[in-house]
Every structure is written in structure tokens, then in C-alpha cells.
PDB file of N, CA and C in Angstrom:
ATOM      1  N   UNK A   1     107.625 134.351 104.312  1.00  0.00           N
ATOM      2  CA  UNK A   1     108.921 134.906 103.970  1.00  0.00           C
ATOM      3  C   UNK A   1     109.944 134.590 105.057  1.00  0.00           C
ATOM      4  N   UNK A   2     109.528 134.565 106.375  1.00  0.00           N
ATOM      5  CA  UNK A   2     110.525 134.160 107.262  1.00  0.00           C
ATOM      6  C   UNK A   2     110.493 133.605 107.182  1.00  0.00           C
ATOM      7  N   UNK A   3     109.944 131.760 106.999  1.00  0.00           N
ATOM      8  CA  UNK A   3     110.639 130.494 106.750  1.00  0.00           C
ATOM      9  C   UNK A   3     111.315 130.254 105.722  1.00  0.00           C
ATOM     10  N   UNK A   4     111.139 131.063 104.545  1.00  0.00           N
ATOM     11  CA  UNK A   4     112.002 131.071 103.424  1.00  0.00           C
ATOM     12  C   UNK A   4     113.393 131.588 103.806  1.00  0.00           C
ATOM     13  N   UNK A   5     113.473 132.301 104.502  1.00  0.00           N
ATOM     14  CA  UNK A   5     115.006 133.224 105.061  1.00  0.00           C
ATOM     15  C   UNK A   5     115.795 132.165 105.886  1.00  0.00           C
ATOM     16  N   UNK A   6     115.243 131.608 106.688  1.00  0.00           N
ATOM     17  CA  UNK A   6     115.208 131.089 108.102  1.00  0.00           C
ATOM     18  C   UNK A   6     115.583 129.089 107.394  1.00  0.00           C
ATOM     19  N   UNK A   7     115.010 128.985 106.633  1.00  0.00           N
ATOM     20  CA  UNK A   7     115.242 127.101 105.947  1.00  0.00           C
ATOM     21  C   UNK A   7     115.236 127.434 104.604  1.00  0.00           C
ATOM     22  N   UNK A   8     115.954 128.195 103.457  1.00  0.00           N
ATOM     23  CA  UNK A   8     115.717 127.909 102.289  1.00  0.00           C
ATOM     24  C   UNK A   8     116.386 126.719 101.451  1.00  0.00           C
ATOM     25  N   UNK A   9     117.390 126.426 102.204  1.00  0.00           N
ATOM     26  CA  UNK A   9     117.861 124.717 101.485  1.00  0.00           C
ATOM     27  C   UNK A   9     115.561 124.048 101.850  1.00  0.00           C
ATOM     28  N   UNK A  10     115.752 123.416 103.127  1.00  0.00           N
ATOM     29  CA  UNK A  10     115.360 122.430 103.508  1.00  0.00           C
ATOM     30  C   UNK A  10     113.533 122.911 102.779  1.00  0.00           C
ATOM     31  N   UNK A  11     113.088 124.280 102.382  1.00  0.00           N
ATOM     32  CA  UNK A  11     112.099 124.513 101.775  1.00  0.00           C
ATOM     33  C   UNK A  11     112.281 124.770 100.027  1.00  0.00           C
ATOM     34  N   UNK A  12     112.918 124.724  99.609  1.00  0.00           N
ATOM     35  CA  UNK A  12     112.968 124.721  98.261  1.00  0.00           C
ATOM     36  C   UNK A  12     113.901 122.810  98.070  1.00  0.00           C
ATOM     37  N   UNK A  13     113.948 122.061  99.046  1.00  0.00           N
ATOM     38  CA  UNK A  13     114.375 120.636  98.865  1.00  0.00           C
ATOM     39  C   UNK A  13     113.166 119.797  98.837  1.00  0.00           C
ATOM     40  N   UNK A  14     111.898 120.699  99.540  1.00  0.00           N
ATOM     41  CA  UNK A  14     110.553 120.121 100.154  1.00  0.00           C
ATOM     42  C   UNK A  14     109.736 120.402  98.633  1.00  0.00           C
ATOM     43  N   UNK A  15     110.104 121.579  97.873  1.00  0.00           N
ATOM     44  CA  UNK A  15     109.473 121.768  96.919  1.00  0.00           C
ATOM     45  C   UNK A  15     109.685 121.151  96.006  1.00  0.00           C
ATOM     46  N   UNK A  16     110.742 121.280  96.159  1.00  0.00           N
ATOM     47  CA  UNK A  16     112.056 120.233  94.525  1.00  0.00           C
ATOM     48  C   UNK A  16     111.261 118.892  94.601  1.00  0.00           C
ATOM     49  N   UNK A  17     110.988 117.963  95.574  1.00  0.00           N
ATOM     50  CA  UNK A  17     110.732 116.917  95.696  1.00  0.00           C
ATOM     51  C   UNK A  17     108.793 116.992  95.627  1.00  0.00           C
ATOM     52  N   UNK A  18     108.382 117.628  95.643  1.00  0.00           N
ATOM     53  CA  UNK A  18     106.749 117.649  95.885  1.00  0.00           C
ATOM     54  C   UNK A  18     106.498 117.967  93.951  1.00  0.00           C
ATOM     55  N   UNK A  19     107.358 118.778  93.331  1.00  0.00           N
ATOM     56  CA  UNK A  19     107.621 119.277  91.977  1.00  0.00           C
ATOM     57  C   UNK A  19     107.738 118.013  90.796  1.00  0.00           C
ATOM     58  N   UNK A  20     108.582 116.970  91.804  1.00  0.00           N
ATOM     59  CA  UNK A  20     109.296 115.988  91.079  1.00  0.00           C
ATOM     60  C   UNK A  20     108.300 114.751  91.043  1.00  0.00           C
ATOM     61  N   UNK A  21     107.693 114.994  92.189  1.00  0.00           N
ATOM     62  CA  UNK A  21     106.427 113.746  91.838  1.00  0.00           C
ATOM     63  C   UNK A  21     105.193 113.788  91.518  1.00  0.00           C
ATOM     64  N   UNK A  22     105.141 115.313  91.532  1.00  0.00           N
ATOM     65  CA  UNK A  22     103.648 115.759  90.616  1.00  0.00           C
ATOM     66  C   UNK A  22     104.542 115.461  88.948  1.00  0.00           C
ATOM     67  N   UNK A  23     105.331 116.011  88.292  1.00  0.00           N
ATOM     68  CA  UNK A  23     105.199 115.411  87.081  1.00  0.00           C
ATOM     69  C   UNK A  23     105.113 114.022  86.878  1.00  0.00           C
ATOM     70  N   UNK A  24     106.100 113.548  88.105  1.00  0.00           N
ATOM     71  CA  UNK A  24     105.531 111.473  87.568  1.00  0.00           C
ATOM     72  C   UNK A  24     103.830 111.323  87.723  1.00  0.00           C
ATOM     73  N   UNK A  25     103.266 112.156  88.526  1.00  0.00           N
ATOM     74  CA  UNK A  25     101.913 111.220  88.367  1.00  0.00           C
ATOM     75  C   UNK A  25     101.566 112.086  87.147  1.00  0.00           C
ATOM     76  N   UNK A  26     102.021 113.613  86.654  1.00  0.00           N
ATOM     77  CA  UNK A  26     101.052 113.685  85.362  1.00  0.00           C
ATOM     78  C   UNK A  26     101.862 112.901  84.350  1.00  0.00           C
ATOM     79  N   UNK A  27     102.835 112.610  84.103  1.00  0.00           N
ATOM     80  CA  UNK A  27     103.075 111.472  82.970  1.00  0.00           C
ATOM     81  C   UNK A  27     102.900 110.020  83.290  1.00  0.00           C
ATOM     82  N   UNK A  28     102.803 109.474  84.327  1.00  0.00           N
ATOM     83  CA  UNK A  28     102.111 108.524  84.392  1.00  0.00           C
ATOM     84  C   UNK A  28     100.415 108.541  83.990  1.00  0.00           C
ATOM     85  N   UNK A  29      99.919 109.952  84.289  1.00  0.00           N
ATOM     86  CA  UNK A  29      98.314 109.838  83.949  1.00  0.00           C
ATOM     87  C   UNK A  29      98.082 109.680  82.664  1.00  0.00           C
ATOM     88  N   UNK A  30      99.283 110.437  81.691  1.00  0.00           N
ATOM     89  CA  UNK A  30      99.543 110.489  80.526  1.00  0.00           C
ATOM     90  C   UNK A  30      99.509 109.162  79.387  1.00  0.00           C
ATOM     91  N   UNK A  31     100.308 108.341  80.547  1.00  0.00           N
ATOM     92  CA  UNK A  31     100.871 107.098  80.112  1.00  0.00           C
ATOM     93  C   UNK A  31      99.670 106.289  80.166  1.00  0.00           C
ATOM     94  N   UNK A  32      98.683 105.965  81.235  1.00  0.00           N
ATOM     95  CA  UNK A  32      97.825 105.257  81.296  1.00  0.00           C
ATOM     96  C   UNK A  32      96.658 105.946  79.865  1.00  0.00           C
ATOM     97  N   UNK A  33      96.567 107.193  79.799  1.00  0.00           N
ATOM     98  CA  UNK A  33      95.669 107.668  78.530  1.00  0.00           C
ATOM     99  C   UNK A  33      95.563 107.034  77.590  1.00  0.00           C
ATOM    100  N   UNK A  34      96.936 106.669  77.473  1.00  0.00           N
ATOM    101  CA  UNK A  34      97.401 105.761  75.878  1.00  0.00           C
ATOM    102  C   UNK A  34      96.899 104.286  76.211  1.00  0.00           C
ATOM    103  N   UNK A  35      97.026 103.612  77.269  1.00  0.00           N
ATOM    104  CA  UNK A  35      96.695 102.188  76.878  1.00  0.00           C
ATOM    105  C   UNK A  35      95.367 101.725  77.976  1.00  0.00           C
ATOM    106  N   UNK A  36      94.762 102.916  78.355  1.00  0.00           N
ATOM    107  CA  UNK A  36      93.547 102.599  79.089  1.00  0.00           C
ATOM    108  C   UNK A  36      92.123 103.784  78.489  1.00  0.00           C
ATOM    109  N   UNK A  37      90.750 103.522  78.947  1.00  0.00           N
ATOM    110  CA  UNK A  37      89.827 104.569  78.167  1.00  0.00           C
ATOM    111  C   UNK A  37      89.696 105.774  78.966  1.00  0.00           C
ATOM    112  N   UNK A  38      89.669 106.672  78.331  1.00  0.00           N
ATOM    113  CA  UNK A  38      89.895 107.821  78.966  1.00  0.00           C
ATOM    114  C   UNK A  38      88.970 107.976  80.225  1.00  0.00           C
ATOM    115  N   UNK A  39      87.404 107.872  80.001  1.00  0.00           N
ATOM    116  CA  UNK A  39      86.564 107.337  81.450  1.00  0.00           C
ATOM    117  C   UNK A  39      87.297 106.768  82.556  1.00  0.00           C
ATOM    118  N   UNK A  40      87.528 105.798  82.479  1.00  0.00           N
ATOM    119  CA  UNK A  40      88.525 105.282  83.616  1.00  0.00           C
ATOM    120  C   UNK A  40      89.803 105.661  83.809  1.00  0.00           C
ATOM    121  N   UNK A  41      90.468 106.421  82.964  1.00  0.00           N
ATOM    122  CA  UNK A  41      91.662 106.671  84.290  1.00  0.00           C
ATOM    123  C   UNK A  41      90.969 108.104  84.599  1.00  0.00           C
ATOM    124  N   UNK A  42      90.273 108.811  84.072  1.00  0.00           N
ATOM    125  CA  UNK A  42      89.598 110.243  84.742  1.00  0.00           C
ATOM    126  C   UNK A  42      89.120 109.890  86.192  1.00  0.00           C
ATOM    127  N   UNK A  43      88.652 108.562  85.654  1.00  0.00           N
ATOM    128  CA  UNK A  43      87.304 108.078  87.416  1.00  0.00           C
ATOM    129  C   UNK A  43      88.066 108.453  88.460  1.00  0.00           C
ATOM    130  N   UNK A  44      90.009 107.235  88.086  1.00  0.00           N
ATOM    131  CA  UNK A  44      91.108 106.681  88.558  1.00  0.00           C
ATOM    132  C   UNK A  44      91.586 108.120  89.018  1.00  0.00           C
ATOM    133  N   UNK A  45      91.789 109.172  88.607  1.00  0.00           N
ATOM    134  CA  UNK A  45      92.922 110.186  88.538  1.00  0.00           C
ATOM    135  C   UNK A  45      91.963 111.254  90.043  1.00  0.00           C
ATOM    136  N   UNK A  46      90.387 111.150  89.736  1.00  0.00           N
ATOM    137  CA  UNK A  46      89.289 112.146  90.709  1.00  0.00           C
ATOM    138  C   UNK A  46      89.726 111.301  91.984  1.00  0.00           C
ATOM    139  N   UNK A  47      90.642 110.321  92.437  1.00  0.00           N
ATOM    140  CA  UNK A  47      90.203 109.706  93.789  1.00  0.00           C
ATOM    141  C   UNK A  47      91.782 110.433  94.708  1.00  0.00           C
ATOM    142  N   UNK A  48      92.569 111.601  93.297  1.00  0.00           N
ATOM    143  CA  UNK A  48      93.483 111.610  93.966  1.00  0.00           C
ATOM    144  C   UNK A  48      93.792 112.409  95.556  1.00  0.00           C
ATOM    145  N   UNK A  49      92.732 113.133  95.462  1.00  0.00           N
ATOM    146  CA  UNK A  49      92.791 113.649  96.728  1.00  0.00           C
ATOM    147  C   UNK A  49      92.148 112.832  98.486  1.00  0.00           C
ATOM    148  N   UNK A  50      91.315 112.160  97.813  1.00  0.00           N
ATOM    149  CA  UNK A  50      91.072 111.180  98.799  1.00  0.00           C
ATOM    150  C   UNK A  50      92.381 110.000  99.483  1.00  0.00           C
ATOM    151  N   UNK A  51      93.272 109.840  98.359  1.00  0.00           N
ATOM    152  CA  UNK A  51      94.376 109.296  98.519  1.00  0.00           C
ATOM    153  C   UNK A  51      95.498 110.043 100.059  1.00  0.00           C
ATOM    154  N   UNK A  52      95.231 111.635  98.802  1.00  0.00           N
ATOM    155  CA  UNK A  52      96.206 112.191  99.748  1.00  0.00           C
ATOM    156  C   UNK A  52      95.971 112.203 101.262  1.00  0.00           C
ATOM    157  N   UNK A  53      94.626 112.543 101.462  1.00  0.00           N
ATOM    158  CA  UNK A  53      93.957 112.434 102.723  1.00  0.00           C
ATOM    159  C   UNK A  53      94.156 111.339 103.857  1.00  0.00           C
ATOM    160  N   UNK A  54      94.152 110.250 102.834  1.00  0.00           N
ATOM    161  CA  UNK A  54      94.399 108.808 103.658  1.00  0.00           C
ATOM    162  C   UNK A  54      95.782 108.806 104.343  1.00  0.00           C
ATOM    163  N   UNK A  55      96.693 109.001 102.730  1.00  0.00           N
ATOM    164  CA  UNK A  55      97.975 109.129 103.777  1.00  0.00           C
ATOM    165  C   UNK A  55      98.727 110.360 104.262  1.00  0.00           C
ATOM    166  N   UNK A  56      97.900 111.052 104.469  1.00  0.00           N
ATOM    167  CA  UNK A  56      97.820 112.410 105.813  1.00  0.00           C
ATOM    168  C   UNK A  56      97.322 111.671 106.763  1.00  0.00           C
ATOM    169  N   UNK A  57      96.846 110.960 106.973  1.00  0.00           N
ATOM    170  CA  UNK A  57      95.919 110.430 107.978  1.00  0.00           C
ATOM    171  C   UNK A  57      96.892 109.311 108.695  1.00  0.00           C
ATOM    172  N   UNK A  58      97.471 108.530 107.822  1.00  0.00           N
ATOM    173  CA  UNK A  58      98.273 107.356 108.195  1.00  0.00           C
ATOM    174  C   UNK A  58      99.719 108.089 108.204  1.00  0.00           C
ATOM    175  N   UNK A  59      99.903 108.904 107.941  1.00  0.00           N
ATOM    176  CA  UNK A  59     101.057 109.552 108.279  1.00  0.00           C
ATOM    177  C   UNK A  59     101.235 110.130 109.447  1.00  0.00           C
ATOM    178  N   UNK A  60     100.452 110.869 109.814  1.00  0.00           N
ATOM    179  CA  UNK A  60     100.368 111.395 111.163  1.00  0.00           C
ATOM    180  C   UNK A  60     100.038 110.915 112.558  1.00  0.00           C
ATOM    181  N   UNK A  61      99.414 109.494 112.246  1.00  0.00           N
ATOM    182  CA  UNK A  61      99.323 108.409 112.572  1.00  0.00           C
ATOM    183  C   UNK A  61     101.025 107.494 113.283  1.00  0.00           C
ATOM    184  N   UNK A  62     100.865 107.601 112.360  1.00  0.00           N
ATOM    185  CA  UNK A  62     102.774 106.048 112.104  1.00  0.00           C
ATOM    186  C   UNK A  62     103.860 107.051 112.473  1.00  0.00           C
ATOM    187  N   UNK A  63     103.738 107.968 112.131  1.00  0.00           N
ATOM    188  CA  UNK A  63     104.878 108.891 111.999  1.00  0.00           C
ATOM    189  C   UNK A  63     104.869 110.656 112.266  1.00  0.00           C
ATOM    190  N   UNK A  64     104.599 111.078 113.973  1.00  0.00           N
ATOM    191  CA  UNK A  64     103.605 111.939 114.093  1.00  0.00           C
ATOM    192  C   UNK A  64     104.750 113.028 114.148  1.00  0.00           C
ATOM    193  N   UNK A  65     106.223 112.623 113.785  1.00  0.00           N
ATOM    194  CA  UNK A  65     107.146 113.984 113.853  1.00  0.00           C
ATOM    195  C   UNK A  65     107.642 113.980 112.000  1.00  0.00           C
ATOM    196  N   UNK A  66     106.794 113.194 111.552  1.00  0.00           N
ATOM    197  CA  UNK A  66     107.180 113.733 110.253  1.00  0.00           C
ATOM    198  C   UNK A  66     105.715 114.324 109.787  1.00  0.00           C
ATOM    199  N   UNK A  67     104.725 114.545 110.122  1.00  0.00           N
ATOM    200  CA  UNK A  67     103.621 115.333 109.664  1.00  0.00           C
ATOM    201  C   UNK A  67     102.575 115.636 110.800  1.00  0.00           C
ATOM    202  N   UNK A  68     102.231 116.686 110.747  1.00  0.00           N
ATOM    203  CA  UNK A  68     101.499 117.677 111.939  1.00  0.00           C
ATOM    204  C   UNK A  68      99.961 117.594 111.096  1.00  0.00           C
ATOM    205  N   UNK A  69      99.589 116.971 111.813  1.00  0.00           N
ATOM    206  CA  UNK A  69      97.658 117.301 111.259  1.00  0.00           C
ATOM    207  C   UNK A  69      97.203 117.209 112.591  1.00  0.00           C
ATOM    208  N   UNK A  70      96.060 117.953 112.235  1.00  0.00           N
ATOM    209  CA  UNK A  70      94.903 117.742 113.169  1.00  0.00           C
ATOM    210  C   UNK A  70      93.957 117.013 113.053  1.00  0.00           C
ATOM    211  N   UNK A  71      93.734 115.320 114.003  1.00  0.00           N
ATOM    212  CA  UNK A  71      93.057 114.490 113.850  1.00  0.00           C
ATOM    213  C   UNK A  71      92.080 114.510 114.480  1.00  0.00           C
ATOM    214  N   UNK A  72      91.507 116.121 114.953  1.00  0.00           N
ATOM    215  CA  UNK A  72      89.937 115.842 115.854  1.00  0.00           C
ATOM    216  C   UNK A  72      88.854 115.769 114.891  1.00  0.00           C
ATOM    217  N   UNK A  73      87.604 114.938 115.401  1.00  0.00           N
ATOM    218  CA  UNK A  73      87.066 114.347 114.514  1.00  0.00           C
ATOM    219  C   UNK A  73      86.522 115.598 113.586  1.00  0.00           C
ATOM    220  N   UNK A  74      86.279 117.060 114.094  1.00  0.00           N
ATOM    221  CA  UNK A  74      86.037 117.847 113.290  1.00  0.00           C
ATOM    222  C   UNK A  74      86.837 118.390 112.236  1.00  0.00           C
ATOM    223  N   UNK A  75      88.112 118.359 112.540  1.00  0.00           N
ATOM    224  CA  UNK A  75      88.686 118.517 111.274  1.00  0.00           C
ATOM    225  C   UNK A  75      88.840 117.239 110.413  1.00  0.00           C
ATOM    226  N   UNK A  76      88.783 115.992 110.960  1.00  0.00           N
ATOM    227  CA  UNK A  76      88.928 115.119 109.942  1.00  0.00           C
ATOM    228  C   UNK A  76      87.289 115.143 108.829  1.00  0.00           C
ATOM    229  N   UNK A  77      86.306 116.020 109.507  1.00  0.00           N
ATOM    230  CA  UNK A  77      84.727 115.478 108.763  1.00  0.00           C
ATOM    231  C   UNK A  77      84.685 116.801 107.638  1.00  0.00           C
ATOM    232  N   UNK A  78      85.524 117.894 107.968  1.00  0.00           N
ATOM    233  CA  UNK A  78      85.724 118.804 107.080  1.00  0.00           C
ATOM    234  C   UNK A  78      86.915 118.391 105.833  1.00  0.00           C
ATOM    235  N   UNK A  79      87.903 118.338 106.478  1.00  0.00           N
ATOM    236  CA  UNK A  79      88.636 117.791 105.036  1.00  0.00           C
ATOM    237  C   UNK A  79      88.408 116.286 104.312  1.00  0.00           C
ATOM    238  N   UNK A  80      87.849 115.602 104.724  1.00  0.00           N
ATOM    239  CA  UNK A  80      87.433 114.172 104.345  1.00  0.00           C
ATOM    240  C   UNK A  80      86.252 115.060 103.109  1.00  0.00           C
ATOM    241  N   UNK A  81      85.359 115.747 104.041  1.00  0.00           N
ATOM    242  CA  UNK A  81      84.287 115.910 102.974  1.00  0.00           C
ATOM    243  C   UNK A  81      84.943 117.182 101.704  1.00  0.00           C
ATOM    244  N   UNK A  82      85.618 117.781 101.895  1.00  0.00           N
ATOM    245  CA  UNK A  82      86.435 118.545 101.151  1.00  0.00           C
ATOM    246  C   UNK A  82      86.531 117.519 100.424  1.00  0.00           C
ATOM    247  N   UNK A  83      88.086 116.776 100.389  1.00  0.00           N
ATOM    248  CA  UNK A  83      88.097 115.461  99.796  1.00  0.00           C
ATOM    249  C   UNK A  83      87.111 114.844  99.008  1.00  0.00           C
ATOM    250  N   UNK A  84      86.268 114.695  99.241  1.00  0.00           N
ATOM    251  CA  UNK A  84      85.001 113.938  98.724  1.00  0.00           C
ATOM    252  C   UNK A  84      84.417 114.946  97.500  1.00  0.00           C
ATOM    253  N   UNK A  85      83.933 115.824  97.561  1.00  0.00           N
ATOM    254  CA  UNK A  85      83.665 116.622  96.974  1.00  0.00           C
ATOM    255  C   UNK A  85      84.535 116.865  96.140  1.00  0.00           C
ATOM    256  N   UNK A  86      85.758 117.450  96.092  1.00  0.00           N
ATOM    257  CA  UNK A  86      86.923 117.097  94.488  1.00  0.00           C
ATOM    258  C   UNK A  86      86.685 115.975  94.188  1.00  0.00           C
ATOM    259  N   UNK A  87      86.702 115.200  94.698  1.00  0.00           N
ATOM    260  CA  UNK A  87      86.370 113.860  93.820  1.00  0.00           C
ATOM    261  C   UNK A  87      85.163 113.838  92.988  1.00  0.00           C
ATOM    262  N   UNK A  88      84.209 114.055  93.561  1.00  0.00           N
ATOM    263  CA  UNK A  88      82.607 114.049  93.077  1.00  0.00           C
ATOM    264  C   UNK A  88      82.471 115.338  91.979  1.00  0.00           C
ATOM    265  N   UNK A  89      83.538 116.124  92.091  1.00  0.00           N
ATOM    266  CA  UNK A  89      83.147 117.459  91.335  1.00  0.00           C
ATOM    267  C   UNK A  89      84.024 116.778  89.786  1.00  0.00           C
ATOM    268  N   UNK A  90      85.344 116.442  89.813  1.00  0.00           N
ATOM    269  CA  UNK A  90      85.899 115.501  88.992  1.00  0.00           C
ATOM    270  C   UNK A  90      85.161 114.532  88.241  1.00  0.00           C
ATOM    271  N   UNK A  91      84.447 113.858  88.999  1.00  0.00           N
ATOM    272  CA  UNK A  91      83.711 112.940  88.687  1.00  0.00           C
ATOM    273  C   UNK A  91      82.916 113.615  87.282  1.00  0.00           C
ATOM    274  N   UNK A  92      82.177 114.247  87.856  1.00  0.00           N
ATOM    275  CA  UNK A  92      80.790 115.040  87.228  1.00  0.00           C
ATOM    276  C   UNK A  92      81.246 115.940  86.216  1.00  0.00           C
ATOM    277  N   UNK A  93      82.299 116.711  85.919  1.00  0.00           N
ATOM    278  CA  UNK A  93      82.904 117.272  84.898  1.00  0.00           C
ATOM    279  C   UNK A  93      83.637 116.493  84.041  1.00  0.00           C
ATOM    280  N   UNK A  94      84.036 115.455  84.267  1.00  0.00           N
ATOM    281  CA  UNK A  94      84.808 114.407  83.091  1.00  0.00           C
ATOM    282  C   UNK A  94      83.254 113.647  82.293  1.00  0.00           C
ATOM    283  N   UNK A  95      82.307 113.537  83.295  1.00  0.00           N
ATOM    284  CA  UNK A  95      80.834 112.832  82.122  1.00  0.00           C
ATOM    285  C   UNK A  95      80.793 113.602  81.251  1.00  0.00           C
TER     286      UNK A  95
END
């Protein structure tokens, strides 16, 4: 609630924009439904969190004042395998 008081342009601009590209990827997932088999873009759609991970990773990396992570190897073996696991759980519920 205090960062909401304290930045509400610059946190509801962060949302507006995080809002705006989750619907492109669900109508893009949409879009691929129609001219690809549903198996494969499900496979395609379970790797999305591994994605995100990567570029958390290369973000914080390249560009360490636009995203704050913690790159010790223990947190990277916990959220990697987090990561992994949505994927694998995705996986196994779309068979």
C-alpha cells in the first residue's frame, strides 16, 4: 500500500504494460491454436516460464538497474527448478 501511495502513476504504468502483453501472448496462443495442433503449441506455451527466467537472468545481467534479482547460485537452483517444474507439470496435464 505504501508503494501504491508513494508511485501510483509509475505502478499502475508497470501494470498497464505487464496487462497489455499478457493478452498479446494469450491471443497470439489463440492464434497459433487455429493454424498449429493443439499438442504443440501446449508443449510451446509450458516453456513459458522457463523463458521468463532466462530473461530475468539476462536482464539482470545486461541491465542490473533495470531489474534486481538475486543471482546466487542458490537462488538461481530454486527458481530454475521452480521453473522446470511448471513446465513439466504443463507438460503432463495437457497429455
Amino acid at each position: 500500500m505504501g508503494l501504491l501511495r508513494s508511485n501510483t502513476t509509475a505502478l499502475l504504468t508497470i501494470n498497464g504494460i505487464n496487462e497489455l502483453i499478457n493478452i498479446g501472448g494469450a491471443l497470439g496462443n489463440r492464434y497459433a491454436l487455429v493454424l498449429a495442433p493443439l499438442s504443440l503449441v501446449q508443449a510451446i506455451g509450458s516453456t513459458t516460464t522457463l523463458f521468463v527466467f532466462i530473461f530475468g537472468i539476462v536482464l539482470s545481467k545486461l541491465l542490473p538497474s533495470a531489474g534486481r534479482e538475486s543471482l546466487s547460485r542458490g537462488e538461481l537452483l530454486q527458481k530454475g527448478g521452480a521453473a522446470v517444474l511448471v513446465a513439466v507439470g504443463v507438460a503432463l496435464v495437457s497429455r
